[in-house]
C-alpha atoms as a PDB file:
ATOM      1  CA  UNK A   1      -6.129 -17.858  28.005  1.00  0.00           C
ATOM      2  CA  UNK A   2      -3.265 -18.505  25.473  1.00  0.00           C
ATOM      3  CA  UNK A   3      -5.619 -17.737  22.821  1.00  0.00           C
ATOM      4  CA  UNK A   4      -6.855 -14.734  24.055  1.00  0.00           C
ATOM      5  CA  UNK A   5      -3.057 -13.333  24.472  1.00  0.00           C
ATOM      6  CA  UNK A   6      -2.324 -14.252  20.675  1.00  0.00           C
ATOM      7  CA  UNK A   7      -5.323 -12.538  19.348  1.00  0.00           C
ATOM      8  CA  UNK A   8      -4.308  -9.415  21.102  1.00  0.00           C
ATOM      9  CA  UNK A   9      -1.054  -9.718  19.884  1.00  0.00           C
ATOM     10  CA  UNK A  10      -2.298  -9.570  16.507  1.00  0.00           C
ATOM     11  CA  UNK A  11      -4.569  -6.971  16.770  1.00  0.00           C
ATOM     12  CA  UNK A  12      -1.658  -4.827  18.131  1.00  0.00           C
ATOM     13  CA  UNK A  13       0.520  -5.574  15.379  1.00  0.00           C
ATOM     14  CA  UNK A  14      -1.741  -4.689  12.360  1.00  0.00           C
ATOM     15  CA  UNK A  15      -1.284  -1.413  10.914  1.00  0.00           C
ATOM     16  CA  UNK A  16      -4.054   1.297  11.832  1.00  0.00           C
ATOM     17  CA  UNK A  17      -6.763   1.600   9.368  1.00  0.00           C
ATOM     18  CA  UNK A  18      -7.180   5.196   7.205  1.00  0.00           C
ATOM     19  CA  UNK A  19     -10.185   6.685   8.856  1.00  0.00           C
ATOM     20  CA  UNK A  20     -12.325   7.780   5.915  1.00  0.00           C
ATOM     21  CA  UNK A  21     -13.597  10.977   8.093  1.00  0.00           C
ATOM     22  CA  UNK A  22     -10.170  12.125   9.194  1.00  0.00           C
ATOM     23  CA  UNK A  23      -8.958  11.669   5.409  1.00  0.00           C
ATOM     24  CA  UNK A  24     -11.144  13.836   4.413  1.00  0.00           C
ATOM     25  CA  UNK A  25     -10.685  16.740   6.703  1.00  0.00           C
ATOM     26  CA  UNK A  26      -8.000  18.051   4.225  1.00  0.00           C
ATOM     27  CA  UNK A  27      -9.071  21.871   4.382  1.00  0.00           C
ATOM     28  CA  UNK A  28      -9.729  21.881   8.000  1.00  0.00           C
ATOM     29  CA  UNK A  29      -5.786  20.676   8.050  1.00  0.00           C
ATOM     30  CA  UNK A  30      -4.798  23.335   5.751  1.00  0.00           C
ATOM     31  CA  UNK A  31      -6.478  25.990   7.409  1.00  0.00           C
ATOM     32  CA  UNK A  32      -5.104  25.245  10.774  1.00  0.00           C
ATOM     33  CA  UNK A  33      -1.670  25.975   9.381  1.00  0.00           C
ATOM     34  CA  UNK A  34      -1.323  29.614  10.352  1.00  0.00           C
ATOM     35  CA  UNK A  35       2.233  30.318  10.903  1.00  0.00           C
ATOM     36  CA  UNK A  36       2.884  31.399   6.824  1.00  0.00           C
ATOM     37  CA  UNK A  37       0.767  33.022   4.591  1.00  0.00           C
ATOM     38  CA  UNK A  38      -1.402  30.575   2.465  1.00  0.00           C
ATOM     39  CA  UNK A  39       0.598  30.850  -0.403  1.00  0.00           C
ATOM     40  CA  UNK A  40       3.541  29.435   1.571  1.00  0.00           C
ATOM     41  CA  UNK A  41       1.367  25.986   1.764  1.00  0.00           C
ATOM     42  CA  UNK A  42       1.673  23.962  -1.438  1.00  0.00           C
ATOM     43  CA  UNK A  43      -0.162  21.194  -2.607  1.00  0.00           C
ATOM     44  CA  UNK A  44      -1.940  18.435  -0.500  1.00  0.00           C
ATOM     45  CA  UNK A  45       0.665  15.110  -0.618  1.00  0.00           C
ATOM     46  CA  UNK A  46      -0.781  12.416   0.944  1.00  0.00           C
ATOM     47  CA  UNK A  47      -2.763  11.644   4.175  1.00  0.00           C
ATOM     48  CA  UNK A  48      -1.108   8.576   6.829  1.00  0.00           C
ATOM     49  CA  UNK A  49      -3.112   7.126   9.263  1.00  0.00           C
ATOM     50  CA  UNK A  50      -1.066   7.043  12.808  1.00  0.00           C
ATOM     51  CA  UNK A  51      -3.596   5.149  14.770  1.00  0.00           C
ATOM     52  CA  UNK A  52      -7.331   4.331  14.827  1.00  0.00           C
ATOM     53  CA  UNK A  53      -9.491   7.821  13.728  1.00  0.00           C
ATOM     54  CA  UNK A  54      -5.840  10.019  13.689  1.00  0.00           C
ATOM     55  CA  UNK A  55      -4.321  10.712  10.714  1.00  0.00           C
ATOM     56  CA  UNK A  56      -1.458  13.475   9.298  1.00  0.00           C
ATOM     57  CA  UNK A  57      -2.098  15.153   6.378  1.00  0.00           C
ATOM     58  CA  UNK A  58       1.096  16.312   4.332  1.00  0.00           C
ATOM     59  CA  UNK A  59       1.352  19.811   2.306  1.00  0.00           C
ATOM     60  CA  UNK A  60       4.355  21.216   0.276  1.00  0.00           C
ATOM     61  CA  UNK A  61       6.047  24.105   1.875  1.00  0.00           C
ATOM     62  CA  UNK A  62       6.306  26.994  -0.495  1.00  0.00           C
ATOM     63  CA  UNK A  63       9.224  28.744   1.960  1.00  0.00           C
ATOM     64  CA  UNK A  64      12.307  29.815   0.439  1.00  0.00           C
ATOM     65  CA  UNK A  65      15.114  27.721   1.668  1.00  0.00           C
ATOM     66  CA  UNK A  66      13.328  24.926   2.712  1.00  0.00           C
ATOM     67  CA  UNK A  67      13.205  22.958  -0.435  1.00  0.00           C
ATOM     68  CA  UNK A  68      12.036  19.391   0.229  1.00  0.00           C
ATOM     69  CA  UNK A  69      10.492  20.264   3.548  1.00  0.00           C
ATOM     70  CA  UNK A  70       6.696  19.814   4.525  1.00  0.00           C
ATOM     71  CA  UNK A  71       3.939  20.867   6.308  1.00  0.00           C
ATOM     72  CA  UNK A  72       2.466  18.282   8.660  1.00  0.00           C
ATOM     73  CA  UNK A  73      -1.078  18.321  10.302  1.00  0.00           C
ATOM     74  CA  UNK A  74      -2.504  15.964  12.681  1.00  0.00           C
ATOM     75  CA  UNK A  75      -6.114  15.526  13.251  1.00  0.00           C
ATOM     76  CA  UNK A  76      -8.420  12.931  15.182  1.00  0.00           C
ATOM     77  CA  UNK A  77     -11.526  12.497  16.362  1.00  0.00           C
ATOM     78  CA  UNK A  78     -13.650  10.425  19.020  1.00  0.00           C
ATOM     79  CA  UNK A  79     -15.250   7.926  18.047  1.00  0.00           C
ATOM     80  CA  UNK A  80     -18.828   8.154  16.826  1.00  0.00           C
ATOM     81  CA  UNK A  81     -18.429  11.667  16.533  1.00  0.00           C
ATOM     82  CA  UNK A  82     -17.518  13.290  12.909  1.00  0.00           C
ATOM     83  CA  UNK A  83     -16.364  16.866  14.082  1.00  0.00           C
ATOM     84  CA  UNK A  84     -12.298  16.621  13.360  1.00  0.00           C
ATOM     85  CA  UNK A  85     -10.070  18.091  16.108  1.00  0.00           C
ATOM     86  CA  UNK A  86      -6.703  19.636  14.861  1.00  0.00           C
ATOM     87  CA  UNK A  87      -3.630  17.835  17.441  1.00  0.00           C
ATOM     88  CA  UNK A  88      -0.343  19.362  15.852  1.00  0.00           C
ATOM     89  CA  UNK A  89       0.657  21.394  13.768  1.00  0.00           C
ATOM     90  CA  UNK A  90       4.741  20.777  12.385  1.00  0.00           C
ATOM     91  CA  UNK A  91       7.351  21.535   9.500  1.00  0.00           C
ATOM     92  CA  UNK A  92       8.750  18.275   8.852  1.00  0.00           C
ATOM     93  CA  UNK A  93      11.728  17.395   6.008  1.00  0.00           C
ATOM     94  CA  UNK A  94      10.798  15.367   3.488  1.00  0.00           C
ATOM     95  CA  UNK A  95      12.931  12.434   2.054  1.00  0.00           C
ATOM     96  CA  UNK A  96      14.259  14.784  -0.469  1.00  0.00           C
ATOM     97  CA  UNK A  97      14.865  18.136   1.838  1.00  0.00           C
ATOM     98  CA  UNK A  98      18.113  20.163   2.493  1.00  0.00           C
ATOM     99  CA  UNK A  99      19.114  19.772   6.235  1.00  0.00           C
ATOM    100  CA  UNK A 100      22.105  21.075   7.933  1.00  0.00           C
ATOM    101  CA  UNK A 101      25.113  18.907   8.463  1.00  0.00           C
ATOM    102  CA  UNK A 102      24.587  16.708  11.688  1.00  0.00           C
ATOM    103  CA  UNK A 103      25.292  18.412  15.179  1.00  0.00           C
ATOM    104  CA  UNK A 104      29.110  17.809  16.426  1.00  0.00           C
ATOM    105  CA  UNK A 105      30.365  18.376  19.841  1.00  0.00           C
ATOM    106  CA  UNK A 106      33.014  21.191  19.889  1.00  0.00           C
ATOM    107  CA  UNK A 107      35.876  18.827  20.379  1.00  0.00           C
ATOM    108  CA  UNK A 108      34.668  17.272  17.512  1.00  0.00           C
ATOM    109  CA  UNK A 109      34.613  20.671  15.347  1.00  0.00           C
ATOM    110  CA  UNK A 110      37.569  21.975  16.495  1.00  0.00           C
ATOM    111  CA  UNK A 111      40.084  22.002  13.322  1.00  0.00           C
ATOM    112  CA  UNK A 112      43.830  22.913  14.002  1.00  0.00           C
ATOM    113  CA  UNK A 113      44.306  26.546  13.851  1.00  0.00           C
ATOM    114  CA  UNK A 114      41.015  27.431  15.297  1.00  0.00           C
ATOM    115  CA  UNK A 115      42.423  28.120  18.438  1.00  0.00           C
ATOM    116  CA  UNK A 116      43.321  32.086  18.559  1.00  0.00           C
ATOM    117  CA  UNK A 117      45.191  34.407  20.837  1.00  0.00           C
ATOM    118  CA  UNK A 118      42.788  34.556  24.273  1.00  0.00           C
ATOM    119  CA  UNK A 119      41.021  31.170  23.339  1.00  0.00           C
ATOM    120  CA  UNK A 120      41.191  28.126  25.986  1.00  0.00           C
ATOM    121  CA  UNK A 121      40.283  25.120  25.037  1.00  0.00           C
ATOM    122  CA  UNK A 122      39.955  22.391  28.054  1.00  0.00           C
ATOM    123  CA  UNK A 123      41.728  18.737  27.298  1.00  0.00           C
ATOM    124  CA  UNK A 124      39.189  16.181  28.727  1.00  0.00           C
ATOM    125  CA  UNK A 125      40.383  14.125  32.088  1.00  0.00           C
ATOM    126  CA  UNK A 126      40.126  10.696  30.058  1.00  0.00           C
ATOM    127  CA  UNK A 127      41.340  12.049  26.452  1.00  0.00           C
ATOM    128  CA  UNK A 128      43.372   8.865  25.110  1.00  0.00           C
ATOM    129  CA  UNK A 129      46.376  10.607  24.209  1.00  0.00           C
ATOM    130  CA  UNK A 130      47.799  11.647  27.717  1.00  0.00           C
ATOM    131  CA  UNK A 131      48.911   9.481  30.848  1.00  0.00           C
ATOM    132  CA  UNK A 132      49.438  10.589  34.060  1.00  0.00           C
ATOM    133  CA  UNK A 133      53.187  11.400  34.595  1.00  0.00           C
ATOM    134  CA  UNK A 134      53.425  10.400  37.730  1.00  0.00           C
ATOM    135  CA  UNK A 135      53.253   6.381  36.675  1.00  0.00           C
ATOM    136  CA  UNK A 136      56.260   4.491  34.775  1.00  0.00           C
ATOM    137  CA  UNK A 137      56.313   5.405  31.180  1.00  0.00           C
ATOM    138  CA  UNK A 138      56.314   3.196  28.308  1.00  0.00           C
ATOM    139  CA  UNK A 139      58.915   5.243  26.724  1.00  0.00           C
ATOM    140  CA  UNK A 140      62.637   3.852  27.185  1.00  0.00           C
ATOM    141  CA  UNK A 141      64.266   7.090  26.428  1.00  0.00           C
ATOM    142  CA  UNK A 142      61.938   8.469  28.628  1.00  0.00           C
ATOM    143  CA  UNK A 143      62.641   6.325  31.930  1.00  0.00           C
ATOM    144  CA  UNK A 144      66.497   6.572  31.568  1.00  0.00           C
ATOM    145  CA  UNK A 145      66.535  10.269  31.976  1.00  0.00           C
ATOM    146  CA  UNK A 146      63.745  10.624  34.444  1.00  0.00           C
ATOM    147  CA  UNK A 147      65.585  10.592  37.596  1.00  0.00           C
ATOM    148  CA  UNK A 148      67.103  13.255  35.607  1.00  0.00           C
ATOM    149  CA  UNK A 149      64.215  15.336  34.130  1.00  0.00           C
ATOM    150  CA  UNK A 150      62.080  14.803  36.956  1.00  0.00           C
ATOM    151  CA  UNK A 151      57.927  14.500  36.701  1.00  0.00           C
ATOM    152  CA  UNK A 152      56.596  17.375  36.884  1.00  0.00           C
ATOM    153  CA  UNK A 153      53.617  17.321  34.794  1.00  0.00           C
ATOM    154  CA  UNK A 154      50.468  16.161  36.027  1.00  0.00           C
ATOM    155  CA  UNK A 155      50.327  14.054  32.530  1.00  0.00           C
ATOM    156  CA  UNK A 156      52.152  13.020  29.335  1.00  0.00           C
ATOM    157  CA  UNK A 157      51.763  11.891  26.029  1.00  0.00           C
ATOM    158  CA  UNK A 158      50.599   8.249  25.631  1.00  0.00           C
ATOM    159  CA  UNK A 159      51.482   5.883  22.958  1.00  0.00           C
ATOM    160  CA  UNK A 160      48.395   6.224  21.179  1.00  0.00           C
ATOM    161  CA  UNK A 161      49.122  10.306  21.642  1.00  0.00           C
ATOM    162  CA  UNK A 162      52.676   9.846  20.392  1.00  0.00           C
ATOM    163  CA  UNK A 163      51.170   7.839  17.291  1.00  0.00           C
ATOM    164  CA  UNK A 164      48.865  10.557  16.235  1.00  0.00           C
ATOM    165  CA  UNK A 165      51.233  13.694  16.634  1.00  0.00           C
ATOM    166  CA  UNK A 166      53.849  11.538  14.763  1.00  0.00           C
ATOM    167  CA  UNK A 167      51.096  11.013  11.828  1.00  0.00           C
ATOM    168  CA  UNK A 168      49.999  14.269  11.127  1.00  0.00           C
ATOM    169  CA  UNK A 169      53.589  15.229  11.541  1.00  0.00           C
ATOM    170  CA  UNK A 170      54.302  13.437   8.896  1.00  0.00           C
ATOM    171  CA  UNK A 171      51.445  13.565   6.451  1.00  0.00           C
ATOM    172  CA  UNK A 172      51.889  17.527   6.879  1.00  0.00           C
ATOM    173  CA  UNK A 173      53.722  20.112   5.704  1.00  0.00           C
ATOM    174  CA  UNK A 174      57.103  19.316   6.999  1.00  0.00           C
ATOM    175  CA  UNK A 175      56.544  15.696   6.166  1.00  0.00           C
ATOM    176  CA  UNK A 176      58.665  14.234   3.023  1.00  0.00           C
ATOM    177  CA  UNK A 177      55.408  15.067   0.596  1.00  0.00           C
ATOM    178  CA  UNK A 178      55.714  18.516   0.988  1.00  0.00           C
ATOM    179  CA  UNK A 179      56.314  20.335  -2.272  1.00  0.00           C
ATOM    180  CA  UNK A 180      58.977  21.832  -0.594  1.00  0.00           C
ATOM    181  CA  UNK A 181      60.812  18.523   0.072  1.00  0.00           C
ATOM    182  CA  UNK A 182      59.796  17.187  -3.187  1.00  0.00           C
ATOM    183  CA  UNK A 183      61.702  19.531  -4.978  1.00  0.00           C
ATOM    184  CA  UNK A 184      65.233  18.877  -3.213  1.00  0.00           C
ATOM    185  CA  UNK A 185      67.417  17.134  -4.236  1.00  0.00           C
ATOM    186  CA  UNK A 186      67.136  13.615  -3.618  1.00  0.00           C
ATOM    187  CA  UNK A 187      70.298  13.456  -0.951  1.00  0.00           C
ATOM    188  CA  UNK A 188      69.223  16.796   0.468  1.00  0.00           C
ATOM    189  CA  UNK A 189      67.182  15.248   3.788  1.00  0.00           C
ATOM    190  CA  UNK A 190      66.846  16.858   7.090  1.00  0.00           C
ATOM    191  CA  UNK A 191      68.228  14.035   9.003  1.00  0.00           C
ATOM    192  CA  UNK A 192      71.694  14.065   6.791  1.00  0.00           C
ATOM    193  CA  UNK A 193      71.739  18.389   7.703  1.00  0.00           C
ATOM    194  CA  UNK A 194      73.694  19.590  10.306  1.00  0.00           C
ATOM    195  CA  UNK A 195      71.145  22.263  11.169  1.00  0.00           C
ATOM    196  CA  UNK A 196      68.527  19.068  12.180  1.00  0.00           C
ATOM    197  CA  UNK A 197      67.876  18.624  15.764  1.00  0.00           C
ATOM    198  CA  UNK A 198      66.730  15.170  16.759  1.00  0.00           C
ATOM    199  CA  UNK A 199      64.264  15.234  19.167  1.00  0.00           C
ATOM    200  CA  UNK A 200      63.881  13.279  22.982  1.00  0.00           C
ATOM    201  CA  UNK A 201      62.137   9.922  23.617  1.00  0.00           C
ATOM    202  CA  UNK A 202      60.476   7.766  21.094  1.00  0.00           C
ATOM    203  CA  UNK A 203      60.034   9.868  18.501  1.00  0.00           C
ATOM    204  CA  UNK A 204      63.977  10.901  17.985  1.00  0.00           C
ATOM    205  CA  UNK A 205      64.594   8.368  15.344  1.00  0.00           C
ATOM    206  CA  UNK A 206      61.779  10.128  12.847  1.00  0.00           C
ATOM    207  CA  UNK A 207      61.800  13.649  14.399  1.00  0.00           C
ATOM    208  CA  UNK A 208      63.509  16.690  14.722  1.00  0.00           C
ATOM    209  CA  UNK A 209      63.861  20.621  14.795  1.00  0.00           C
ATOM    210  CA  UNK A 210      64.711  22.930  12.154  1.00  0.00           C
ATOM    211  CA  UNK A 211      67.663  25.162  13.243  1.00  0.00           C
ATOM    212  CA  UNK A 212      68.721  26.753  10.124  1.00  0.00           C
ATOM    213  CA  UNK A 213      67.699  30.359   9.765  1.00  0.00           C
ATOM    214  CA  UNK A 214      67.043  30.549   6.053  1.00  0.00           C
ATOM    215  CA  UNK A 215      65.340  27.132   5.938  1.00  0.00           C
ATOM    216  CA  UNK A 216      61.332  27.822   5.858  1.00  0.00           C
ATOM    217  CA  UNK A 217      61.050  25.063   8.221  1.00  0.00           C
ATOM    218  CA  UNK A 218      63.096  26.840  11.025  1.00  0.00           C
ATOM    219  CA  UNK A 219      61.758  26.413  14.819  1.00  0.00           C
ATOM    220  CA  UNK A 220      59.260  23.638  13.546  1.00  0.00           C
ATOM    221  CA  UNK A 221      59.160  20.080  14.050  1.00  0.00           C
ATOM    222  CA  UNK A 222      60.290  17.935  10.243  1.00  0.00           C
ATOM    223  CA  UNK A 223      60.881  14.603   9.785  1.00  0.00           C
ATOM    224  CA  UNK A 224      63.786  13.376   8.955  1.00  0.00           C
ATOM    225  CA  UNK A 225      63.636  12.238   5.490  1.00  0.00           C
ATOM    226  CA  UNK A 226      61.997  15.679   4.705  1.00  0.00           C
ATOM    227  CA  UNK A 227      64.247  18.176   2.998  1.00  0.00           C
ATOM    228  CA  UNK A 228      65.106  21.588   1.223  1.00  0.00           C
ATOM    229  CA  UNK A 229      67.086  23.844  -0.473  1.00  0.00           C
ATOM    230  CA  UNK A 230      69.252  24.686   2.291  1.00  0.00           C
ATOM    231  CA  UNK A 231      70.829  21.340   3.399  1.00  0.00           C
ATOM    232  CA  UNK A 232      74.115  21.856   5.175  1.00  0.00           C
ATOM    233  CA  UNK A 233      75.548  19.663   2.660  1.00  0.00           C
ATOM    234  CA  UNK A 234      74.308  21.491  -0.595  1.00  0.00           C
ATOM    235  CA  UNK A 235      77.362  22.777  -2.164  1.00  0.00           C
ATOM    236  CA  UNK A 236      77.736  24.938  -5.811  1.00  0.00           C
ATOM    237  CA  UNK A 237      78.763  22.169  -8.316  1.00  0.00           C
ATOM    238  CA  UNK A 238      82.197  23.518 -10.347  1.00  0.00           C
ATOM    239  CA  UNK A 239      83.528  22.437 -13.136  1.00  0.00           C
ATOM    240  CA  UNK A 240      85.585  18.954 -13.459  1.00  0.00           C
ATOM    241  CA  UNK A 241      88.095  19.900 -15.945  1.00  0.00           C
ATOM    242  CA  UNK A 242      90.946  21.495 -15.024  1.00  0.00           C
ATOM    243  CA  UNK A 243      91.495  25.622 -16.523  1.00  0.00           C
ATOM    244  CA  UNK A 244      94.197  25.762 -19.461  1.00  0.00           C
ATOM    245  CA  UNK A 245      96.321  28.568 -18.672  1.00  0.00           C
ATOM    246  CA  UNK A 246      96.997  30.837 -21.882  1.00  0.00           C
ATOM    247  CA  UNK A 247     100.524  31.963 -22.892  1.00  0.00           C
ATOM    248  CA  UNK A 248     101.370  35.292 -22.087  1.00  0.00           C
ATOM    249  CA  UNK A 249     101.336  37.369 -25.009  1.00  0.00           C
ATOM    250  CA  UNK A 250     103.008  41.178 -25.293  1.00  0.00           C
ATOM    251  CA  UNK A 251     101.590  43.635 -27.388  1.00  0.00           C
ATOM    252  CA  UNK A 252     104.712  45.519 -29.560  1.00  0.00           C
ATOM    253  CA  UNK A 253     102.942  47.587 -31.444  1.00  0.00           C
ATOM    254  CA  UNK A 254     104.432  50.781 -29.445  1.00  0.00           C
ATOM    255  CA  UNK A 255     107.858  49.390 -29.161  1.00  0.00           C
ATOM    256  CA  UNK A 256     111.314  51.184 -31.073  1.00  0.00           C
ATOM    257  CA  UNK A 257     114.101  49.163 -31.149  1.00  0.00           C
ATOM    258  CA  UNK A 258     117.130  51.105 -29.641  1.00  0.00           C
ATOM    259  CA  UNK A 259     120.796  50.434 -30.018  1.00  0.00           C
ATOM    260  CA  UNK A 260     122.911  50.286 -26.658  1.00  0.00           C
ATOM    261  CA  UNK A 261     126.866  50.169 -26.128  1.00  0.00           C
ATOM    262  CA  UNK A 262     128.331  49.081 -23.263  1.00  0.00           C
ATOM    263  CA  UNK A 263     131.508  49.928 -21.541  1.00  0.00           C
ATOM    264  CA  UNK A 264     134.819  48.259 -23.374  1.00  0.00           C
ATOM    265  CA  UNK A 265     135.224  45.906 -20.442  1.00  0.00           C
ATOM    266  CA  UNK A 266     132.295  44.555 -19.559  1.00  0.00           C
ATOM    267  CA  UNK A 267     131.019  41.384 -20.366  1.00  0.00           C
ATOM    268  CA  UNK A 268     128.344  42.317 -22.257  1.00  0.00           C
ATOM    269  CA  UNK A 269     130.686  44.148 -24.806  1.00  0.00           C
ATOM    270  CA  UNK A 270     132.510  40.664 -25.277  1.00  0.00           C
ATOM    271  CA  UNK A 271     128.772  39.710 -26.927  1.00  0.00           C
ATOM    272  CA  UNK A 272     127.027  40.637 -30.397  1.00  0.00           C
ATOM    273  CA  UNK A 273     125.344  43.879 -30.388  1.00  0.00           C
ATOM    274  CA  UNK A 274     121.351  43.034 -30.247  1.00  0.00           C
ATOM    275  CA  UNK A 275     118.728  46.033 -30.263  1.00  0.00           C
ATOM    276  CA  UNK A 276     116.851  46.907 -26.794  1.00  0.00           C
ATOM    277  CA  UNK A 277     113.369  48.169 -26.773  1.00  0.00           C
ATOM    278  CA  UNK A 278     112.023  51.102 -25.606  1.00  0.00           C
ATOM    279  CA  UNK A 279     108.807  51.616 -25.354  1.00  0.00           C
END
């Protein structure tokens, strides 16, 4: 009995045997592709044997744009019988063949900015970044002012939410790598400005808003070592040294000297006659 049981264990694990009668049936597996014209069928590639007397012959496909692909024809036949019987008929890639990228599910190829005026886009009951509001937050900010603010969304952010928005926050355009913030001056950061508004909860240490109307960042979320041009704080540097003030100097080119007599008792009488001018 345990004998019996090993040798069909064996003879289900060998590999099926080319049937000479099926391999040969190439034509009768070329002409029973008749989706394309017969130029579209290329050369004969190989023939594999699937099982006892069935066997797929391969032919290059000719198509444009399917470089790489092939034509694959499966044929069989009863046994002790040598009439070949066409099973399938299929355009299979090769190991070489262009194929489109893999399919995605739309949450997975949604990119930020797809999303367009009219567009909804559902938020899954169990995505990871929300919580339900309704339970005790691991937030501290967030649990002092409750009683305060009041619950009334259904859900918040979670921490592993929090982490992500923070992230790409940060490795974005308002983060400090922007070639905006690059280019400040090194004391010129957003969390020094008196136009930066810190924002609520965890993220108020890192975070903030833009208020300054000339900034490019204004009404969007920067971090705060992230920075610009138009820093509260940036002032026009002026000179050090002090300005030397130049003598006064009269021009008396015009001038006619004049000579002036003064009444006999006055005091300037009692003094030497000098010459006035008189322009």
């Amino acid at each position: 009995m345990g004998n019996n049981g090993r040798v069909t264990r064996l003879a289900s694990a060998r590999a099926a045997r080319l049937d000479q009668v099926c391999a040969s049936a190439v034509e009768v597996a070329r002409d029973a592709i008749t989706e394309v014209e017969p130029s579209d069928i290329g050369d004969h590639l190989q023939a594999v044997a699937e099982s006892d007397r069935v066997v797929t012959h391969y032919f290059e496909c000719q198509l444009s744009g399917y470089l790489g692909w092939r034509w694959a024809v499966t044929v069989a036949r009863v046994p002790r019988s040598r009439k070949v019987t066409v099973c399938e008929t299929v355009l299979l890639p090769g190991p070489d063949a262009m194929l489109a990228p893999g399919w995605l599910p739309w949450q997975e190829r949604l990119k930020p900015g797809d999303l367009g005026p009219g567009d909804l886009l559902p938020t899954p009951t169990d995505d990871e970044r929300l919580v339900p509001g309704y339970v005790l937050s691991d937030d501290p900010a967030v649990e002092e002012t409750s009683w305060e603010l009041g619950f009334g969304r259904p859900r918040v952010l979670s921490r592993e939410g929090r982490a992500e928005a923070a992230q790409r926050w940060y490795d974005g355009d308002h983060g400090p790598s922007a070639p905006i913030s690059t280019a400040a001056p090194s004391a010129a950061r957003c969390g020094t400005c008196g136009f930066y508004l810190p924002l609520a909860g965890a993220l108020r240490q890192s975070f903030g808003a833009c208020g300054n109307f000339y900034a490019p960042d204004d009404g969007q979320v920067v971090s705060a070592d992230h920075g610009c041009g138009a820093h509260s704080e940036t002032l026009v540097e002026t000179a050090d040294s002090p300005i030397v003030e130049l003598p006064t100097v009269y021009d008396d080119s015009a001038v006619e000297a004049m000579s002036v007599s003064w009444a006999p008792d006055s005091i300037e009488a009692t003094e030497p006659d000098e010459p006035y001018a008189h322009s």
